[in-house]
Protein backbone atom coordinates (compact mmCIF):
# COMPACT_ATOMS: atom_id res chain seq x y z
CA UNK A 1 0.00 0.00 0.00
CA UNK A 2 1.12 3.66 -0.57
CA UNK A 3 1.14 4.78 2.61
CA UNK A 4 1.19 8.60 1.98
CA UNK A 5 -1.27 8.38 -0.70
CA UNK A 6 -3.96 6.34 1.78
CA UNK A 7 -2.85 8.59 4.62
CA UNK A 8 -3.59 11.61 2.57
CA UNK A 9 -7.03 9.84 1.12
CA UNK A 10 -8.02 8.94 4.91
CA UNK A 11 -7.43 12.68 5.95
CA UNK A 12 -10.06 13.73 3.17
CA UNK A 13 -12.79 10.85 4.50
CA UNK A 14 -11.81 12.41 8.11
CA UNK A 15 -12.54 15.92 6.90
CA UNK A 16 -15.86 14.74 5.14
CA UNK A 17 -17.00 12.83 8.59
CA UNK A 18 -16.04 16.28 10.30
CA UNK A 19 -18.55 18.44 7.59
CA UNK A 20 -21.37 16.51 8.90
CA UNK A 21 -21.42 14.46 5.31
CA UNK A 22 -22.33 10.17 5.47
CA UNK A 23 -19.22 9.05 4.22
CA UNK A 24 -20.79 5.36 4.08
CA UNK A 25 -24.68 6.35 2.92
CA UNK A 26 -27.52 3.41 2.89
CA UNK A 27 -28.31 3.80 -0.73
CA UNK A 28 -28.76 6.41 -3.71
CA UNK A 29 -32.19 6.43 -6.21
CA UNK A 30 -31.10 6.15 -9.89
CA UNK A 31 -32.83 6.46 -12.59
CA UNK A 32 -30.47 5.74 -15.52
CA UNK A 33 -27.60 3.52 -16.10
CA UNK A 34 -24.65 5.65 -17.35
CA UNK A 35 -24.65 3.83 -20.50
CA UNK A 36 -28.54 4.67 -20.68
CA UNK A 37 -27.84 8.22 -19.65
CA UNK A 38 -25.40 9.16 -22.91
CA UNK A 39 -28.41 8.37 -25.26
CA UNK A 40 -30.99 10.79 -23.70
CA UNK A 41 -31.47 13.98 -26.14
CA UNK A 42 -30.37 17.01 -24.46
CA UNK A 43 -32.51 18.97 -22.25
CA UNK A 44 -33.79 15.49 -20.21
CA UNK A 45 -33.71 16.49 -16.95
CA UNK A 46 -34.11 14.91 -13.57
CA UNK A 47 -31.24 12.55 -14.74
CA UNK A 48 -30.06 10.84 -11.97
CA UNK A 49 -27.46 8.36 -11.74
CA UNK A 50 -24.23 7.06 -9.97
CA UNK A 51 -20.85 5.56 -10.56
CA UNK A 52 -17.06 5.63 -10.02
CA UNK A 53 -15.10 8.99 -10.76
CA UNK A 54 -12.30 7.53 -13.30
CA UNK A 55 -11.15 11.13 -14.74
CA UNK A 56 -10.85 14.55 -13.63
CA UNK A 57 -10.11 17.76 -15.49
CA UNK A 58 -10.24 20.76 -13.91
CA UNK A 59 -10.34 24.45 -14.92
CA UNK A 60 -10.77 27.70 -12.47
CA UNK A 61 -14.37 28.03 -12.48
CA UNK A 62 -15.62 24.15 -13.51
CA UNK A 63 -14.63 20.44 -13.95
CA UNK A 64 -15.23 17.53 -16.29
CA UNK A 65 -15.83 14.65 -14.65
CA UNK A 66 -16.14 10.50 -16.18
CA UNK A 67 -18.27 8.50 -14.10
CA UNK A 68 -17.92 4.75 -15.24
CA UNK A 69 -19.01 1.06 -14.39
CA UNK A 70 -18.94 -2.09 -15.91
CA UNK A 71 -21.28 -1.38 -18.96
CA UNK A 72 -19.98 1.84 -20.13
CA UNK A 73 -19.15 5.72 -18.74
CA UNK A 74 -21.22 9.20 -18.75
CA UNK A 75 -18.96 12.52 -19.07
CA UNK A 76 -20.45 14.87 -16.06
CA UNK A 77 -20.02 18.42 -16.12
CA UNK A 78 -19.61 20.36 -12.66
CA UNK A 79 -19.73 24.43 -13.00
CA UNK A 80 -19.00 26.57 -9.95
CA UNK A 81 -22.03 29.38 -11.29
CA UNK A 82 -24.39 26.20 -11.40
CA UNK A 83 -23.60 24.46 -8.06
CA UNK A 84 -22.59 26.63 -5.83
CA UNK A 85 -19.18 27.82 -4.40
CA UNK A 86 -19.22 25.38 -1.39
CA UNK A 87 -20.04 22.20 -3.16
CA UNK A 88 -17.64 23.25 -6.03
CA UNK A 89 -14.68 23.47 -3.59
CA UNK A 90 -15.63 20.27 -1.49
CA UNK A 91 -15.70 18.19 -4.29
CA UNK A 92 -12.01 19.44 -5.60
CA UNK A 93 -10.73 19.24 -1.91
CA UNK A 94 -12.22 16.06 -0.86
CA UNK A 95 -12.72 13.89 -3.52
CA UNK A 96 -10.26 11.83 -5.73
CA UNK A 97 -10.37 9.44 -8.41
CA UNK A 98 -11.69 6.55 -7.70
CA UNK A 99 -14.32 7.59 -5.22
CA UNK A 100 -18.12 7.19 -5.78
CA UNK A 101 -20.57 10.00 -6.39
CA UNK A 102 -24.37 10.34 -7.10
CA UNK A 103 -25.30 13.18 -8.98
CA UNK A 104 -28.91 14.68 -10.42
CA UNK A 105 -28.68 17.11 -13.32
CA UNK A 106 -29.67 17.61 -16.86
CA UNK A 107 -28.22 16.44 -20.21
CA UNK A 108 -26.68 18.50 -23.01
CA UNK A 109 -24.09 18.28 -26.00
CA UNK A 110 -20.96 19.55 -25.71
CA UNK A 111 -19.08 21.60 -29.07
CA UNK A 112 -17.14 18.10 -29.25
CA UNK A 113 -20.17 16.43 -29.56
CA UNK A 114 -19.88 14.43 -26.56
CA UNK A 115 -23.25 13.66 -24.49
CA UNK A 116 -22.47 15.32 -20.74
CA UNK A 117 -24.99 15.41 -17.71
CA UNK A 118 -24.63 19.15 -16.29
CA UNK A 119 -24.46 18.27 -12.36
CA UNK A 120 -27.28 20.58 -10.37
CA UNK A 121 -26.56 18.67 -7.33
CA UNK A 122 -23.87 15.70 -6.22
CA UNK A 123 -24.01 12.85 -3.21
CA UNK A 124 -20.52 11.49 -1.58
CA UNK A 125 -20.82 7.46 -1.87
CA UNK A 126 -17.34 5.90 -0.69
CA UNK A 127 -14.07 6.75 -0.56
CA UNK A 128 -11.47 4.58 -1.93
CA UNK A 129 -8.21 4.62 -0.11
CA UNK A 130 -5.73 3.72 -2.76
CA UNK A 131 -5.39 5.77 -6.03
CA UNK A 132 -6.19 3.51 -9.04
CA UNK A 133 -3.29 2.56 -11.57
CA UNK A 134 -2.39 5.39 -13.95
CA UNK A 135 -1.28 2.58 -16.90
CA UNK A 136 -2.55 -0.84 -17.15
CA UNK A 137 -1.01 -2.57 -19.85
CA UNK A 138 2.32 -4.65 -20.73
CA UNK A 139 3.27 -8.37 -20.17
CA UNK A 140 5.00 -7.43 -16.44
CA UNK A 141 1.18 -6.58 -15.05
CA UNK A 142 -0.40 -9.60 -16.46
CA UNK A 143 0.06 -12.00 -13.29
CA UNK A 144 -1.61 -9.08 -11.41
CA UNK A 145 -4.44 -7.92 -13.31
CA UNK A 146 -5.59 -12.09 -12.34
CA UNK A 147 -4.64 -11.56 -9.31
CA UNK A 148 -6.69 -8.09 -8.66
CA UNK A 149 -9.30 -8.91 -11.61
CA UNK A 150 -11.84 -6.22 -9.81
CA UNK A 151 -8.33 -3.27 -10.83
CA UNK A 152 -8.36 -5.07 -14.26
CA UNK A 153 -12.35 -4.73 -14.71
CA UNK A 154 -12.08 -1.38 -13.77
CA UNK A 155 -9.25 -0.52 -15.82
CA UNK A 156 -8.88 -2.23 -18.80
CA UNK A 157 -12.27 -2.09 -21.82
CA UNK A 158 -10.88 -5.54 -23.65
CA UNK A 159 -11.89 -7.16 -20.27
CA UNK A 160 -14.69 -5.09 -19.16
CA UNK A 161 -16.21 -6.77 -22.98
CA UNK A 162 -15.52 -9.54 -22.48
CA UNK A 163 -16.46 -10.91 -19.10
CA UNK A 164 -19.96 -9.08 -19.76
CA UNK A 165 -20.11 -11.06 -23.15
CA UNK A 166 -19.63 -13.98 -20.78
CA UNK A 167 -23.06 -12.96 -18.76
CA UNK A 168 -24.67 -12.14 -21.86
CA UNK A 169 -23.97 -15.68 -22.89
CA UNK A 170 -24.70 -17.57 -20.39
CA UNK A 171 -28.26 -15.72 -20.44
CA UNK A 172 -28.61 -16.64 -24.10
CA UNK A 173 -27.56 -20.31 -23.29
CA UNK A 174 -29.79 -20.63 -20.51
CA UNK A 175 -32.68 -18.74 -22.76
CA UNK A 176 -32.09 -21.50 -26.08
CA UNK A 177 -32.93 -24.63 -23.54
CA UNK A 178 -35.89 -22.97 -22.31
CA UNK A 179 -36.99 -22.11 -25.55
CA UNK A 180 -36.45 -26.10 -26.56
CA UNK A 181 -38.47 -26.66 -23.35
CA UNK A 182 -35.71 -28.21 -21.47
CA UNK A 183 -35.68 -28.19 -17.79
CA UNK A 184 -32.44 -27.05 -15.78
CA UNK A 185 -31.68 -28.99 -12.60
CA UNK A 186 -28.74 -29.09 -10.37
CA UNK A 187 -27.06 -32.58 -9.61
CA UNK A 188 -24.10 -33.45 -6.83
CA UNK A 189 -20.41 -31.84 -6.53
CA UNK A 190 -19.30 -34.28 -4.08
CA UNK A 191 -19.03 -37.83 -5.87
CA UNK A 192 -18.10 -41.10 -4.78
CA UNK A 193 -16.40 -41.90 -7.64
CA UNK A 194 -14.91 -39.59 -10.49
CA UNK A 195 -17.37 -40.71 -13.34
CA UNK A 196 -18.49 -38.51 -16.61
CA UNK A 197 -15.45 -37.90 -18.03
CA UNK A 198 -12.03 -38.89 -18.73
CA UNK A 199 -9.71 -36.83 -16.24
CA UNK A 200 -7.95 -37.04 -12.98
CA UNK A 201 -10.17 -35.44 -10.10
CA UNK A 202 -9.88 -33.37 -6.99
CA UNK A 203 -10.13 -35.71 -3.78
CA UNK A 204 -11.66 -34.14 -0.72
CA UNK A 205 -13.22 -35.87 2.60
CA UNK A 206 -16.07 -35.50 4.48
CA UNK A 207 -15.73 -35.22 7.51
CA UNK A 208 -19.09 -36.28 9.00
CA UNK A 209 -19.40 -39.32 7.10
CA UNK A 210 -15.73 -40.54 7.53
CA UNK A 211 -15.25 -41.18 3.83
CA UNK A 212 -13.13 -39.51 0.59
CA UNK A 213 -14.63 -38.00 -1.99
CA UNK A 214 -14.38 -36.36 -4.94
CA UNK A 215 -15.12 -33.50 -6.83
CA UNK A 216 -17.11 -33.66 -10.20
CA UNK A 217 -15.40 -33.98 -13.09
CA UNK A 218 -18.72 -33.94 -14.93
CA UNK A 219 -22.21 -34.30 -14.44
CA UNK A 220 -22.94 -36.90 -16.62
CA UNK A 221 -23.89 -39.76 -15.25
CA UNK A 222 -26.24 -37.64 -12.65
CA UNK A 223 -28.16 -36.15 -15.25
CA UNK A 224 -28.30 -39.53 -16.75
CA UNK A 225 -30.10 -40.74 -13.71
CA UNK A 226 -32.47 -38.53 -13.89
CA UNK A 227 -33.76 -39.57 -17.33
CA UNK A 228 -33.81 -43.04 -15.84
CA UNK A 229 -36.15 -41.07 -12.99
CA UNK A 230 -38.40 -39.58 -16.18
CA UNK A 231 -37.29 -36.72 -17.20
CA UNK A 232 -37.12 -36.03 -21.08
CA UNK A 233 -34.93 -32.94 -21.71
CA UNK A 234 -32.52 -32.02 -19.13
CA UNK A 235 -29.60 -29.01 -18.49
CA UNK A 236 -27.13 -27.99 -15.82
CA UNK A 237 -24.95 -25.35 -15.90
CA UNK A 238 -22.26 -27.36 -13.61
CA UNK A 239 -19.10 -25.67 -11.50
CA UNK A 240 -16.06 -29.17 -12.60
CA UNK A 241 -13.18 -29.58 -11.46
CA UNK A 242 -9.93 -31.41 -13.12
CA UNK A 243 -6.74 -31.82 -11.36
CA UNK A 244 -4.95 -31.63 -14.47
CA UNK A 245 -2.22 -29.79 -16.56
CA UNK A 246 -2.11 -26.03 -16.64
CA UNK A 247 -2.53 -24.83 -20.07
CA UNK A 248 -4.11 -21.67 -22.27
CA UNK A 249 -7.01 -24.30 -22.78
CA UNK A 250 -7.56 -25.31 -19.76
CA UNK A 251 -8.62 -24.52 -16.39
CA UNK A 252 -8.44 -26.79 -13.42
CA UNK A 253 -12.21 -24.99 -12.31
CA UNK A 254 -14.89 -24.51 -15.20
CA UNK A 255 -18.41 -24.25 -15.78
CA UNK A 256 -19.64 -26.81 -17.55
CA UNK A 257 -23.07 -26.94 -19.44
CA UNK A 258 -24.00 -30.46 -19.89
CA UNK A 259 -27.65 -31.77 -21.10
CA UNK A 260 -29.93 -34.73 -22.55
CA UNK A 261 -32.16 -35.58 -24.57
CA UNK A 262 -34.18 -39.24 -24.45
CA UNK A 263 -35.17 -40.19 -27.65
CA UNK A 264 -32.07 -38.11 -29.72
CA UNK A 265 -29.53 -39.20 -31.65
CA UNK A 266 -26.18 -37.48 -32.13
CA UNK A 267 -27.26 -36.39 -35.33
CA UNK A 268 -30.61 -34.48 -33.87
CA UNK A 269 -28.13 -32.79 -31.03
CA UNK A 270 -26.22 -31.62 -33.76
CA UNK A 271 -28.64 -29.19 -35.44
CA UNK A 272 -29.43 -27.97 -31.77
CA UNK A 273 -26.23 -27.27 -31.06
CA UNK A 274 -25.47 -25.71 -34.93
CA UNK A 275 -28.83 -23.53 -33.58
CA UNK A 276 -27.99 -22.84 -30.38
CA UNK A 277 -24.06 -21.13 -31.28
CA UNK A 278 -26.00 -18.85 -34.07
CA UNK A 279 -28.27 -18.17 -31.16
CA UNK A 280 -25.59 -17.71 -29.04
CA UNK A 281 -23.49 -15.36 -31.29
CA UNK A 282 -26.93 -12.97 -32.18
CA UNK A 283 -27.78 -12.41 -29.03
CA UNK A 284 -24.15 -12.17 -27.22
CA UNK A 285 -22.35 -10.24 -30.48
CA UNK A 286 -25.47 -9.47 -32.67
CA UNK A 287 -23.81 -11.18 -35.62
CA UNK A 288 -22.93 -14.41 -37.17
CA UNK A 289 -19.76 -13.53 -38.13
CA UNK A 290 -16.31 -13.39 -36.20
CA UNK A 291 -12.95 -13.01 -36.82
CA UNK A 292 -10.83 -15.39 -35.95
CA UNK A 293 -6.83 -15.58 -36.56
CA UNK A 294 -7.35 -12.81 -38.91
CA UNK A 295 -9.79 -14.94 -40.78
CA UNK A 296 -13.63 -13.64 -40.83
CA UNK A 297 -15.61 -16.51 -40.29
CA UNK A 298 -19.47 -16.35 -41.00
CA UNK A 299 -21.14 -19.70 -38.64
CA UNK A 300 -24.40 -19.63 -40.55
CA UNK A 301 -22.34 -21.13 -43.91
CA UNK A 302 -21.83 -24.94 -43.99
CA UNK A 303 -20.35 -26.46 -40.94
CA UNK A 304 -17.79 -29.31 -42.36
CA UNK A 305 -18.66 -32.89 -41.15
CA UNK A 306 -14.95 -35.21 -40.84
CA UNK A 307 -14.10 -38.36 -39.27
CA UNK A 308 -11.13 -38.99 -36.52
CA UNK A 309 -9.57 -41.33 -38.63
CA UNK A 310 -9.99 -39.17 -41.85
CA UNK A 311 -8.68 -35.83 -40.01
CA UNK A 312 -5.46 -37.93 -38.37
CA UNK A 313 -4.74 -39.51 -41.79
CA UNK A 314 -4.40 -36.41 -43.79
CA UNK A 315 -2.71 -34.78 -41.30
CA UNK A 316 -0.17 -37.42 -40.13
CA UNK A 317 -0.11 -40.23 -42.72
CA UNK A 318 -1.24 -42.70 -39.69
CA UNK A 319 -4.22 -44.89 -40.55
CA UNK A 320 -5.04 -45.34 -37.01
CA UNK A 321 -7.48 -48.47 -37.83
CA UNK A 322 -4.18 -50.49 -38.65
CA UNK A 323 -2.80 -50.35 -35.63
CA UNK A 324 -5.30 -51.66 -32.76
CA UNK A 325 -2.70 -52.34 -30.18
CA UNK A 326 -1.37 -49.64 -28.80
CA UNK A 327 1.96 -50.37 -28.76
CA UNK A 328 2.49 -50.78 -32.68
CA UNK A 329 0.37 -47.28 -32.73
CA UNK A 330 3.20 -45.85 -30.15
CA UNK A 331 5.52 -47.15 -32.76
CA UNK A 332 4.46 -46.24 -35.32
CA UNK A 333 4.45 -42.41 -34.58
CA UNK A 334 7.89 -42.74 -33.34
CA UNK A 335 8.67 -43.78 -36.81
CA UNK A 336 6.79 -40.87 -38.18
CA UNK A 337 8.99 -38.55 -35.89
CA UNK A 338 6.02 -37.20 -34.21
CA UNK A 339 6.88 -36.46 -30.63
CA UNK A 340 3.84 -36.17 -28.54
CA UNK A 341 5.26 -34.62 -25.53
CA UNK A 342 3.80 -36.48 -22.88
CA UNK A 343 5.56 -37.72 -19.82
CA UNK A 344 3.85 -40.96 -18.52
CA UNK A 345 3.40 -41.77 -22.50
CA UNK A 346 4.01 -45.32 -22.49
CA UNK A 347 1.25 -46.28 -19.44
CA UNK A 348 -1.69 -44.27 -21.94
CA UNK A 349 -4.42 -46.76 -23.51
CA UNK A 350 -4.96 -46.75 -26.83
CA UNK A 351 -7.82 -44.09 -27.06
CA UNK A 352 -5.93 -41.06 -25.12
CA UNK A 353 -2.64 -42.24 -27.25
CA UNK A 354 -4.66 -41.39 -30.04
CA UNK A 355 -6.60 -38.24 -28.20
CA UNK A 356 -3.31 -36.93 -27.87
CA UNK A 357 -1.80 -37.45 -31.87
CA UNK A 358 -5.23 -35.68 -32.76
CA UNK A 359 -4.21 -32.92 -30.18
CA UNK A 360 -0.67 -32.43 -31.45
CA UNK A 361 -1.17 -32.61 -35.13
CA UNK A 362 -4.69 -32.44 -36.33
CA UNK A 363 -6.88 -29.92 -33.67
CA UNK A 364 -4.46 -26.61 -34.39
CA UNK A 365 -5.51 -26.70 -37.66
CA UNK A 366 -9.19 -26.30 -37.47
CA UNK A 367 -10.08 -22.91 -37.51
CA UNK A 368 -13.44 -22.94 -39.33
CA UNK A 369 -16.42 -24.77 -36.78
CA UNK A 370 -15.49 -28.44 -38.00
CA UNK A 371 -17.93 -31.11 -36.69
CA UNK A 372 -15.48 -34.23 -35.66
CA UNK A 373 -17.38 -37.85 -35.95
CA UNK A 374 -16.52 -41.37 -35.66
CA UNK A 375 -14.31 -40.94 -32.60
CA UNK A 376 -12.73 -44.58 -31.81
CA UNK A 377 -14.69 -46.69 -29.06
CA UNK A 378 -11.73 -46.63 -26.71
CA UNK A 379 -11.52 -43.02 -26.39
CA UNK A 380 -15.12 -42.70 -25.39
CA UNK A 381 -16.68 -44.83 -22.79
CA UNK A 382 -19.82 -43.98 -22.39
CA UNK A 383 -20.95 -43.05 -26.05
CA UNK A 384 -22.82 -45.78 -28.29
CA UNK A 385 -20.97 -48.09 -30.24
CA UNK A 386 -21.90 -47.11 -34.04
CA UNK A 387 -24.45 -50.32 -35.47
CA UNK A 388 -22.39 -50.60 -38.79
CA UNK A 389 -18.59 -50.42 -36.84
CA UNK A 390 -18.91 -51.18 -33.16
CA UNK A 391 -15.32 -49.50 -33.25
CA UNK A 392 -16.31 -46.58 -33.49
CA UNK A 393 -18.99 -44.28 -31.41
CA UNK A 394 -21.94 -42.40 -32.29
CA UNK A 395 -20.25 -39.16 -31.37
CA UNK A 396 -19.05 -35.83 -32.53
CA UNK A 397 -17.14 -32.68 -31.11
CA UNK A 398 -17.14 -29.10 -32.17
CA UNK A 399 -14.09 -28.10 -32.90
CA UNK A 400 -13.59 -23.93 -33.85
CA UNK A 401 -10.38 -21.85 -33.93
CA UNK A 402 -7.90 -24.93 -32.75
CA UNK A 403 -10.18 -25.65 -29.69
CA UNK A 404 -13.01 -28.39 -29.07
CA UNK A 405 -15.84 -26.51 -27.85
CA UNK A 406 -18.94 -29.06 -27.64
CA UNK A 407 -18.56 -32.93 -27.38
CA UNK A 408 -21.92 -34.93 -27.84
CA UNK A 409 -22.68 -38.27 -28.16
CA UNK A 410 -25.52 -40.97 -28.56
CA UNK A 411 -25.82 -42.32 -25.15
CA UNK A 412 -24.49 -46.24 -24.55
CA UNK A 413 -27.72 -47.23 -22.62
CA UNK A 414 -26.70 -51.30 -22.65
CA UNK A 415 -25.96 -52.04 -18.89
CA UNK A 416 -23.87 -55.15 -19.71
CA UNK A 417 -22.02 -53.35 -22.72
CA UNK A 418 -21.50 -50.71 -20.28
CA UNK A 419 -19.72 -52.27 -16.93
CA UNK A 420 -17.53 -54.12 -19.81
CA UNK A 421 -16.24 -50.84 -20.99
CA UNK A 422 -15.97 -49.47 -17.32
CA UNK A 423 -14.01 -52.78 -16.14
CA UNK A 424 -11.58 -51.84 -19.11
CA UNK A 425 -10.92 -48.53 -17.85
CA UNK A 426 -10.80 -49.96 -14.76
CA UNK A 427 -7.70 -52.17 -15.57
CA UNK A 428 -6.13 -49.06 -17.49
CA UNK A 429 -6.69 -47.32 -14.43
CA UNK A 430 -4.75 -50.04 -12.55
CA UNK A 431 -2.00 -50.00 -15.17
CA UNK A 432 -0.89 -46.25 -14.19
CA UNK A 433 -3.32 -44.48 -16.36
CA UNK A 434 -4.18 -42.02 -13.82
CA UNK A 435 -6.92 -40.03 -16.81
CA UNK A 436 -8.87 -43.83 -17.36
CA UNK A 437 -12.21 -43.72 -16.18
CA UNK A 438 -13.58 -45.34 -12.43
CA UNK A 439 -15.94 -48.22 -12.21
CA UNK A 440 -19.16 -46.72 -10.80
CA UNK A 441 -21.53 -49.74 -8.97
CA UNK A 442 -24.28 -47.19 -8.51
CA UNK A 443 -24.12 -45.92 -12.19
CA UNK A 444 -24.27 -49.36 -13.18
CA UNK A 445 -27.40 -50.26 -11.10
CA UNK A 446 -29.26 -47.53 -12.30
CA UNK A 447 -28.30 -48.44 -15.70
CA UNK A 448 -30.05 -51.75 -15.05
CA UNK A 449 -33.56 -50.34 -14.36
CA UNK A 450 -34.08 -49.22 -17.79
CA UNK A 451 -32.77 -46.60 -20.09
CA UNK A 452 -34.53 -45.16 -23.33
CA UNK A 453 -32.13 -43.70 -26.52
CA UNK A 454 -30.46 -40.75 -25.17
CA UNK A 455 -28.23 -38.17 -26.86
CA UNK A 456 -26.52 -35.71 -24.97
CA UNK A 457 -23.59 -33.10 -24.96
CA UNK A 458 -21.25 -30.92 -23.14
CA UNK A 459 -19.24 -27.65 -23.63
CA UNK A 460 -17.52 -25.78 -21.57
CA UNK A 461 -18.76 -21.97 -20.74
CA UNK A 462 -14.73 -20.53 -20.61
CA UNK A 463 -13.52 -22.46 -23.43
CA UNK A 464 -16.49 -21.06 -25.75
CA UNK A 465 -16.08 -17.85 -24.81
CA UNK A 466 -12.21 -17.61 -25.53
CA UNK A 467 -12.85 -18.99 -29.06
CA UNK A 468 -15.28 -16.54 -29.90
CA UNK A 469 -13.81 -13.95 -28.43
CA UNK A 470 -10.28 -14.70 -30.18
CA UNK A 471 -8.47 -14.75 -26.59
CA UNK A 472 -5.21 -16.01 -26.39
CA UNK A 473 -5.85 -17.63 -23.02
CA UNK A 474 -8.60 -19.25 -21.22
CA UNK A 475 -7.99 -17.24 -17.81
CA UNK A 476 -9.13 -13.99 -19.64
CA UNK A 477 -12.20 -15.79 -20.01
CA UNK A 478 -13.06 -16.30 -16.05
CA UNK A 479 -13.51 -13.43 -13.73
CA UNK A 480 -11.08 -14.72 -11.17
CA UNK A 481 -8.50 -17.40 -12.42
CA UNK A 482 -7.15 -19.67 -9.40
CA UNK A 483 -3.28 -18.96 -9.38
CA UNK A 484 -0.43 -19.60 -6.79
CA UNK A 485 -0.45 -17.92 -3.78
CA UNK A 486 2.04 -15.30 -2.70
């Protein structure tokens, strides 16, 4: 803290305490937002609203002041003639930037054509004891503008946009599945087992009941449940957690929306999710079309439909269908000089060997929203084995700008076909790959009462928002990234 900068700031709060003035008042009526405020035509009057004072400029006989918050700033004018001779000099001797104010006054144009409310009277909200960064920008302030997000939201406009586009989007999201009259539920954090996905969780303990838990890594086979319970059409938006790699792709904490449909194939959760990101981008960006890596992309053209054998193949030469043991597959991109950069390598199964060739050499290059199908069985254990190639799964993933941004499947709904698959995994698991999935008894059991087709999918909130938005790294995308502590 600057001490003689917060001294100085407390000696003005003291002073305003000693005038007889609430330095900590209940509330203050608005009725504008700023951002409403600069569109009124001039001569509105009774305009009343509030903010943070973010710039000063002063003159001998009046003041322009910027007033800002999250959704956009209001230039304020303050003239000595107009308010008075008191309240002109208390607001230059006691207040600073960064402090909050509530004024009432009337709007006119300036002769630079800016919109300004012409203050008739002020209110002192709060004080803020340290001065606000002059510069926010360069590589060395990074680290902090995560660590002090609410400095960065004040400071910087690329974030201010874009962590509102993430409300506006989860609004729109949550809008779409009511539309498609889809219920939203909630479903546990704390698991007995780490089922749903293909990760290595969080492990926690509960104290009361004397047993270790863990934290979600998805809420799959919950929601799955609950179609066995009845319902048709479910969605959660759902806080998952991975104790995985640190990446720009990744995050160890998401949000997660995951949902299902009984009756749906892949194929009919692929037009609702084609529908739902054109929904998604009108109401969000108010246009179809983004740029992305310099490239201006228009979503409402053709998405293009490839396989995971096709993609790989063109991209690597490796005809991953030859090779079903995983060792010869190893191999055989060791003879291909393809280094996959992975340290426990050689304990992977066969589907995250070839999750991770995809990752290296074929993923990057998909820019344009690329609908990836015909994922191999191994890499997906709970998806439907395709009727024509039991190899293969009734799956796809969304893939936009180098990123996979939905993954949706049709439902494996065969109890027998499914504790197969999870016993697999299990001996995977067993074999030091520490990403294979957990058998899960209770799963199972309610597996065995009866389940109807299902198709459902997944995408998560951070990693959409970063490819739309063209961000470099996921953390811009949440409004406070977990780092290390100090």
């Amino acid at each position: 803290m600057d001490n003689e900068q917060t001294n100085r700031r407390i000696g003005k709060l003291d002073a305003i305490k000693s005038q007889g003035i609430p330095v900590y008042p209940e509330r203050f009526s608005t009725n504008y937002e700023l951002h409403e405020a600069a569109l009124l035509e001039d001569g509105t009057s009774s305009v009343r609203v509030a903010g943070r004072i973010i710039g000063i400029r002063s003159f001998s006989k009046l003041s322009f002041i910027t007033l800002s918050n999250i959704q956009g700033s209001l230039q304020l004018l303050l003239k000595k003639e107009e308010i008075g001779e008191v309240s002109f000099n208390q607001f230059h001797d006691l207040l600073d930037i960064g402090d909050f104010i509530g004024v009432e006054g009337h709007m006119y144009t300036t002769k630079t054509h800016e919109k300004t409310l012409r203050i008739e009277s002020y209110v002192f909200l709060g004080k803020a004891l340290r001065s606000l960064p002059e510069k926010w920008h360069g590589i060395s302030n990074i680290e902090l503008r995560y660590r002090q997000r609410y400095l960065d939201l004040i400071m910087t406009k690329d974030t201010q946009n874009r962590l509102l586009a993430r409300t506006q989007m989860v609004r729109s999201i949550r809008r779409f599945f009511e539309d498609q009259n889809f219920f939203e539920v909630e479903t546990p954090v704390l698991q007995h087992t780490s089922s749903g996905a293909i990760a290595k969780p969080f492990k926690t303990y509960h104290n009361a009941l004397d047993t270790q838990l863990n934290l979600r890594i998805a809420p799959e086979t919950y929601l799955k449940r609950l179609i066995v319970g009845g319902f048709t059409k479910v969605f959660e938006f759902a806080k998952c957690f991975r104790n995985e790699g640190i990446s720009p792709q990744h995050l160890q904490e998401f949000t997660m929306v995951e949902g299902y449909a009984a009756y749906w194939s892949y194929v009919d959760t692929m037009k609702l999710m084609r529908d739902m990101v054109l929904f998604i981008l009108e109401k969000t960006f108010n246009s179809t079309t983004i740029t992305l890596q310099g490239q201006t992309i228009d979503f409402s053209s053709e998405w293009d439909i490839v396989s995971f054998r096709d993609l790989i193949l063109i991209d690597t030469g490796i005809d991953i269908d030859l090779y079903p043991d995983v060792k010869d597959l190893f191999e055989e991109t060791k003879r291909k000089n393809i280094d996959l950069e992975h340290s426990e390598i050689e304990s992977l199964g066969r589907g995250n060997l070839i999750d991770l060739l995809y990752k290296k050499m074929s993923r990057p290059q998909l820019v344009k929203p690329t609908f990836l199908i015909e994922h191999p069985i191994d890499l997906s254990p709970l998806a439907r084995a395709n009727d024509d190639n039991p190899a293969l799964t009734d799956r796809f993933q969304l893939v936009v700008n180098g990123a996979e941004i939905i993954n949706a499947y049709s439902e494996l709904v065969d109890p027998l076909e499914q504790r197969r698959r999870l016993e697999d995994q299990a001996l995977l698991k067993s074999n030091g790959d520490l990403e294979a999935m957990e058998m899960d008894e209770d799963y199972l059991k309610a597996m065995e009462y009866g389940m109807p087709p299902i198709s459902g999918w997944g995408f998560g909130i951070e990693r959409l928002l970063m490819v739309l938005t063209d961000s470099d790294t996921i953390k811009d995308c949440v409004f406070f990234p977990l780092i290390k502590k100090l």
